[in-house]
Structure formats: C-alpha cells, structure tokens
N, C-alpha and C. Protein backbone atom coordinates (compact mmCIF):
# COMPACT_ATOMS: atom_id res chain seq x y z
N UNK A 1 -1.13 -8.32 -1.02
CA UNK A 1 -2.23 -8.61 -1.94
C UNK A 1 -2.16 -7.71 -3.17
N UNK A 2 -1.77 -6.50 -2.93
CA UNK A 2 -1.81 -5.64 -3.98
C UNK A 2 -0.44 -4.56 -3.95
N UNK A 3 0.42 -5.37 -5.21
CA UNK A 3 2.03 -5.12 -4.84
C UNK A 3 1.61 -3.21 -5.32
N UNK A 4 0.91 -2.89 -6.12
CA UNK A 4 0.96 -1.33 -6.43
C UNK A 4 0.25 -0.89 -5.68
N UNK A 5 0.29 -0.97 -4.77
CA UNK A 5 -0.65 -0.44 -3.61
C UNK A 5 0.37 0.98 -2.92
N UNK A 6 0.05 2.20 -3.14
CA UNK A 6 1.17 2.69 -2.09
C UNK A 6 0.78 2.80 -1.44
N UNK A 7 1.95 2.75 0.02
CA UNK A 7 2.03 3.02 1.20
C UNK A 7 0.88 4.89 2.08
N UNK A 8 1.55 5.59 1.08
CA UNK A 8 0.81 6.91 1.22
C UNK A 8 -1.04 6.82 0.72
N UNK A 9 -1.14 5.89 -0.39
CA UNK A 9 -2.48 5.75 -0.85
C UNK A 9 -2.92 5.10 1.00
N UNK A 10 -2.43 4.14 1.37
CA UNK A 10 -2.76 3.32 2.46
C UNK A 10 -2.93 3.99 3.72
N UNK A 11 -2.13 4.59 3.71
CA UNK A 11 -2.12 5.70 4.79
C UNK A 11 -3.14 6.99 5.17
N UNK A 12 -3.39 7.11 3.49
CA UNK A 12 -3.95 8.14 3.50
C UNK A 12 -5.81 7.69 4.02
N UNK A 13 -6.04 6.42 3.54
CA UNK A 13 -7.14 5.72 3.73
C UNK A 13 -7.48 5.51 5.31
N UNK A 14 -6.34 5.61 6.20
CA UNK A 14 -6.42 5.56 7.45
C UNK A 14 -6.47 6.80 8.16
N UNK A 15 -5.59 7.39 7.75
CA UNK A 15 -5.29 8.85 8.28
C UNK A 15 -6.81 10.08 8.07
N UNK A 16 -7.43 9.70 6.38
CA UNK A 16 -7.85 10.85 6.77
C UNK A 16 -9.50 10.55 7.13
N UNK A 17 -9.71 9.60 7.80
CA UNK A 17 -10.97 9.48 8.48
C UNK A 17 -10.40 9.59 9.98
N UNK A 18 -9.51 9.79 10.20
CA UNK A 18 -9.34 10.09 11.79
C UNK A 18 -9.32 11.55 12.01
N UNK A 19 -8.41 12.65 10.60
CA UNK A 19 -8.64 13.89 10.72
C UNK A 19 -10.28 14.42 10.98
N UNK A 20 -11.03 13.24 9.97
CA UNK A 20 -12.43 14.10 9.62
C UNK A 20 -12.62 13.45 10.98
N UNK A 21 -12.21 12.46 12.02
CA UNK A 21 -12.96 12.43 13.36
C UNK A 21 -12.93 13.31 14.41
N UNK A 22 -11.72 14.07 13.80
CA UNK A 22 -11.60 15.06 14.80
C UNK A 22 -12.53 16.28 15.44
N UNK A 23 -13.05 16.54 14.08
CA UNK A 23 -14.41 17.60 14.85
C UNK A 23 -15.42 17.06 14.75
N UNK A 24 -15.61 15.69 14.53
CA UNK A 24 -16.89 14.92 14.86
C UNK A 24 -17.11 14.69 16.37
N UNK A 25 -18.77 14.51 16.56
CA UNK A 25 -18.49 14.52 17.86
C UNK A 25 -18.14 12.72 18.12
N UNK A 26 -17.89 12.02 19.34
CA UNK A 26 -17.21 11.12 19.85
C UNK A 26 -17.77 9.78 18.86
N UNK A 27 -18.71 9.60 19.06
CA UNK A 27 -19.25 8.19 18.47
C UNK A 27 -19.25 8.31 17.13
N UNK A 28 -19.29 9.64 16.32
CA UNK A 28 -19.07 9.83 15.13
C UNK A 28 -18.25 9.68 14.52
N UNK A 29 -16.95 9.75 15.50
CA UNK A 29 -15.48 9.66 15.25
C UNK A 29 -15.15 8.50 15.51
N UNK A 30 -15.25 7.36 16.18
CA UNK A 30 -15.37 6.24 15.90
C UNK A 30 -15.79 5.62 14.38
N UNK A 31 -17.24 5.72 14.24
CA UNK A 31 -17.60 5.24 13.13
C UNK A 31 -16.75 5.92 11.70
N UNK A 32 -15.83 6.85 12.01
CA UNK A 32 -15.28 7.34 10.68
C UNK A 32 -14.03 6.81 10.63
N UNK A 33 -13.06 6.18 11.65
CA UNK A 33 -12.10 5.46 12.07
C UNK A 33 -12.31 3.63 11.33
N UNK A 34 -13.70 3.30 12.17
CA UNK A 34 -14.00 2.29 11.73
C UNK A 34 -14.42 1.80 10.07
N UNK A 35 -15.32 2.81 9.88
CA UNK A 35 -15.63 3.07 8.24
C UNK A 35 -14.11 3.20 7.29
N UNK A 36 -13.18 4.05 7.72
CA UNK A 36 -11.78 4.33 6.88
C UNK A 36 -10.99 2.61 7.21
N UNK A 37 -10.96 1.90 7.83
CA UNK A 37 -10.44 0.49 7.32
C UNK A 37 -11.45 -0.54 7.05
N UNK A 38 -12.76 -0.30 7.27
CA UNK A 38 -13.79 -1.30 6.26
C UNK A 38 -13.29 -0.94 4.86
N UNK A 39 -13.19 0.62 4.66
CA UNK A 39 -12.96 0.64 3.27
C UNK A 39 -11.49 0.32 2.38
N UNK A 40 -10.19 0.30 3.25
CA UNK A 40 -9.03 0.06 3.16
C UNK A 40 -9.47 -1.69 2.48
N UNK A 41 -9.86 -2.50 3.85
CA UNK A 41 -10.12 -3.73 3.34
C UNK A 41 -10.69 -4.25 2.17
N UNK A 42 -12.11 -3.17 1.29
CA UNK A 42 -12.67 -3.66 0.43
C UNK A 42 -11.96 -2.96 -0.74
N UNK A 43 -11.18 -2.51 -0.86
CA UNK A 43 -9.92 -2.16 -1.87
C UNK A 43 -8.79 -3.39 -1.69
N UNK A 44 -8.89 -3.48 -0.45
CA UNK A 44 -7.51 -5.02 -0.66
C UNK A 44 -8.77 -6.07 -1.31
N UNK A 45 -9.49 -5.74 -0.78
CA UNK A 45 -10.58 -7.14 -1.17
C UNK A 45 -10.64 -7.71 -2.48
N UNK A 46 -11.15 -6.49 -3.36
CA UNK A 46 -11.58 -6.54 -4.97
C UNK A 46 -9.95 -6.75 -5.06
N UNK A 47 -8.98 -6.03 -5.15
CA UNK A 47 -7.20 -6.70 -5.57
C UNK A 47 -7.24 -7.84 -5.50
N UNK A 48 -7.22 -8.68 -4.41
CA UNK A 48 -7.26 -9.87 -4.07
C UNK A 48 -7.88 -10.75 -5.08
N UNK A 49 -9.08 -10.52 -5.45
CA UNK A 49 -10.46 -11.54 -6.29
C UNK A 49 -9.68 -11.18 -8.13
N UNK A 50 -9.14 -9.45 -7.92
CA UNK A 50 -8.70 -9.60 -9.37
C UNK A 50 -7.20 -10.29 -9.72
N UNK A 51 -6.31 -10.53 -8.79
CA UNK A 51 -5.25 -11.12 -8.66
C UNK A 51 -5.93 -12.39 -8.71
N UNK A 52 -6.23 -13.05 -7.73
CA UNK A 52 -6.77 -14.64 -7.95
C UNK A 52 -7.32 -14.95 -9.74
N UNK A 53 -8.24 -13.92 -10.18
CA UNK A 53 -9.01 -14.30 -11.47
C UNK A 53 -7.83 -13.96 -12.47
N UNK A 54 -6.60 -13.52 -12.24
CA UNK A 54 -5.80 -13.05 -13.67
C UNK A 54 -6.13 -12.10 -14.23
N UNK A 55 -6.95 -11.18 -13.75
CA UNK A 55 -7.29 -10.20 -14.36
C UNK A 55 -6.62 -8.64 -14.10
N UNK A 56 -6.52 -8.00 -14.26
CA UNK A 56 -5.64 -6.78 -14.53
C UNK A 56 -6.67 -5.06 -14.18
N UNK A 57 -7.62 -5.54 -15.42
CA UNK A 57 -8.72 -4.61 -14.60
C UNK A 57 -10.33 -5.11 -14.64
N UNK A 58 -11.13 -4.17 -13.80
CA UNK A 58 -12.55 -5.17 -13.75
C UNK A 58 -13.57 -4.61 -14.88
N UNK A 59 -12.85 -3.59 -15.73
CA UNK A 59 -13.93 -2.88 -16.99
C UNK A 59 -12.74 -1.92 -17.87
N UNK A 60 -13.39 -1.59 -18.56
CA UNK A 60 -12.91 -0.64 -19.35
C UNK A 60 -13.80 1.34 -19.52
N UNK A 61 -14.43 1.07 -18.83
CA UNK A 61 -14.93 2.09 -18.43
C UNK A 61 -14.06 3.41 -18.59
N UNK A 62 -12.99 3.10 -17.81
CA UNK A 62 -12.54 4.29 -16.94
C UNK A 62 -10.96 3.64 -17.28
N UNK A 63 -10.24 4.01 -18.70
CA UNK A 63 -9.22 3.68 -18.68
C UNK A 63 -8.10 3.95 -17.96
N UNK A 64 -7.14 2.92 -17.51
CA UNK A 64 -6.07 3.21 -17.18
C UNK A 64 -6.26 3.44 -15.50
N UNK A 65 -7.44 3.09 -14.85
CA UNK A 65 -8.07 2.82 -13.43
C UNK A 65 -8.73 2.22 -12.97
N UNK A 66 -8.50 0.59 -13.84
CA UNK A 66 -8.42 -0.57 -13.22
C UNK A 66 -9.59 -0.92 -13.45
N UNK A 67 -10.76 -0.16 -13.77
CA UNK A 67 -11.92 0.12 -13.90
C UNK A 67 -13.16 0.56 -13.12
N UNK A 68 -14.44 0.48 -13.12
CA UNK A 68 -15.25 1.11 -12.54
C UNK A 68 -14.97 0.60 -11.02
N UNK A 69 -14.90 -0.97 -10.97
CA UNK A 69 -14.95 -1.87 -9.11
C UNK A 69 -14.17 -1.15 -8.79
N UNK A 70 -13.18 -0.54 -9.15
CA UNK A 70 -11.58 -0.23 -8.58
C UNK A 70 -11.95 1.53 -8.61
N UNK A 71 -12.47 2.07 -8.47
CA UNK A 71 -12.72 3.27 -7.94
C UNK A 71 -14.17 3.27 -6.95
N UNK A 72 -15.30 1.95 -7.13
CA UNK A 72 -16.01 2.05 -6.18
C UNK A 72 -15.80 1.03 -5.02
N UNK A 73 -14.75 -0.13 -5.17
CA UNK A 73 -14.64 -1.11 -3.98
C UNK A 73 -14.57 -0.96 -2.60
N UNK A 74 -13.81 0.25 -2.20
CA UNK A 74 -13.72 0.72 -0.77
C UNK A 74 -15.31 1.40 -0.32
N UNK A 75 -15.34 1.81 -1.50
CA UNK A 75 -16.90 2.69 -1.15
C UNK A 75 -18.07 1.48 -0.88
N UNK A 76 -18.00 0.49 -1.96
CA UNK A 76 -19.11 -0.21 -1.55
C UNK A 76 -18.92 -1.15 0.04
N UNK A 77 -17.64 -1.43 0.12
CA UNK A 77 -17.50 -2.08 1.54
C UNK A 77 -18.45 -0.90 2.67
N UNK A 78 -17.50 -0.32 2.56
CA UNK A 78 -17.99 1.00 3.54
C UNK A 78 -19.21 1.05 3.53
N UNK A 79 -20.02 1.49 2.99
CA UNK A 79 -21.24 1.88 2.50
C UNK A 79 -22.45 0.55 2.84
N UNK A 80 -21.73 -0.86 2.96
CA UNK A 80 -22.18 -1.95 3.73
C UNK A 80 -22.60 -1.81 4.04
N UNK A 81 -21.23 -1.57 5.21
CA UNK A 81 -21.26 -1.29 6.51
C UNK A 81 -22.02 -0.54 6.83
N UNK A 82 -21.95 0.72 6.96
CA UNK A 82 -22.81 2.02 7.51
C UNK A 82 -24.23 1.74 7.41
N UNK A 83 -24.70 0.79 5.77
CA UNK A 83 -26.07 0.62 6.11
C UNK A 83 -26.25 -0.38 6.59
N UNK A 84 -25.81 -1.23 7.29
CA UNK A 84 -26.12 -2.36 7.80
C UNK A 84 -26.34 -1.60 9.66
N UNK A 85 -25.45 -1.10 9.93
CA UNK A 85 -25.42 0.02 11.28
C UNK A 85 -26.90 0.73 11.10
C-alpha cells in the first residue's frame, strides 16, 4: 500500500509497544501490543485513501511530511480505539 514505507519505520511501530509492554503490568501490555498495530494499520490506512485519491500529501502544513493526516493517522486510529475500550 505504501511503497515508502520502511521496513524499520514498520517494525519499529510493532516493536516498540511491546518494549513499553514490558514493565506494564499484564493487561496493560496487551492493550499496548494491540494499540501498536491499530496504529500501524491507520498509517497504512490514510496511504491507502491518499494513493487511491492521487494525492501525494494531505496539507501543506508541515512541509515535506506528507502533511498534518500523515503525522496524526496512526494516532487517530489508536486513539479510537482506546476510547472506544
């Protein structure tokens, strides 16, 4: 979905909510596991909708970073989530 996507960015989206689960206690560490690929997904998500629309970035805000959606998309998935929990 999103050919500039790196691998390490991707990784890192997985990896470091499992570090921060580590001194969480148990169910906390779950939800930070679970929360780190809600938010992976809503970064593929917004790529996806801006690939489909032809578009390149979603503002000009914040040059040269795709724009404002594209530094909050993972956050707002996440952030759903958690308040929907």
């Amino acid at each position: 979905m999103s050919p500039n996507k790196t691998w390490s960015g991707t990784a890192a989206m997985l990896i470091m909510p499992a570090v921060v689960g580590l001194v969480l206690p148990e169910r906390m560490a779950l939800w930070s596991l679970v929360l780190g690929g809600v938010a992976l997904i809503g970064d593929l998500w917004v790529s996806l909708i801006k690939r489909l629309s032809g578009q390149k970035d979603t503002g000009s805000i914040i040059p040269g970073h795709g724009g404002l959606l594209d530094r909050l998309d993972s956050h707002i998935m996440a952030l759903s989530i958690l308040g929907f929990y």
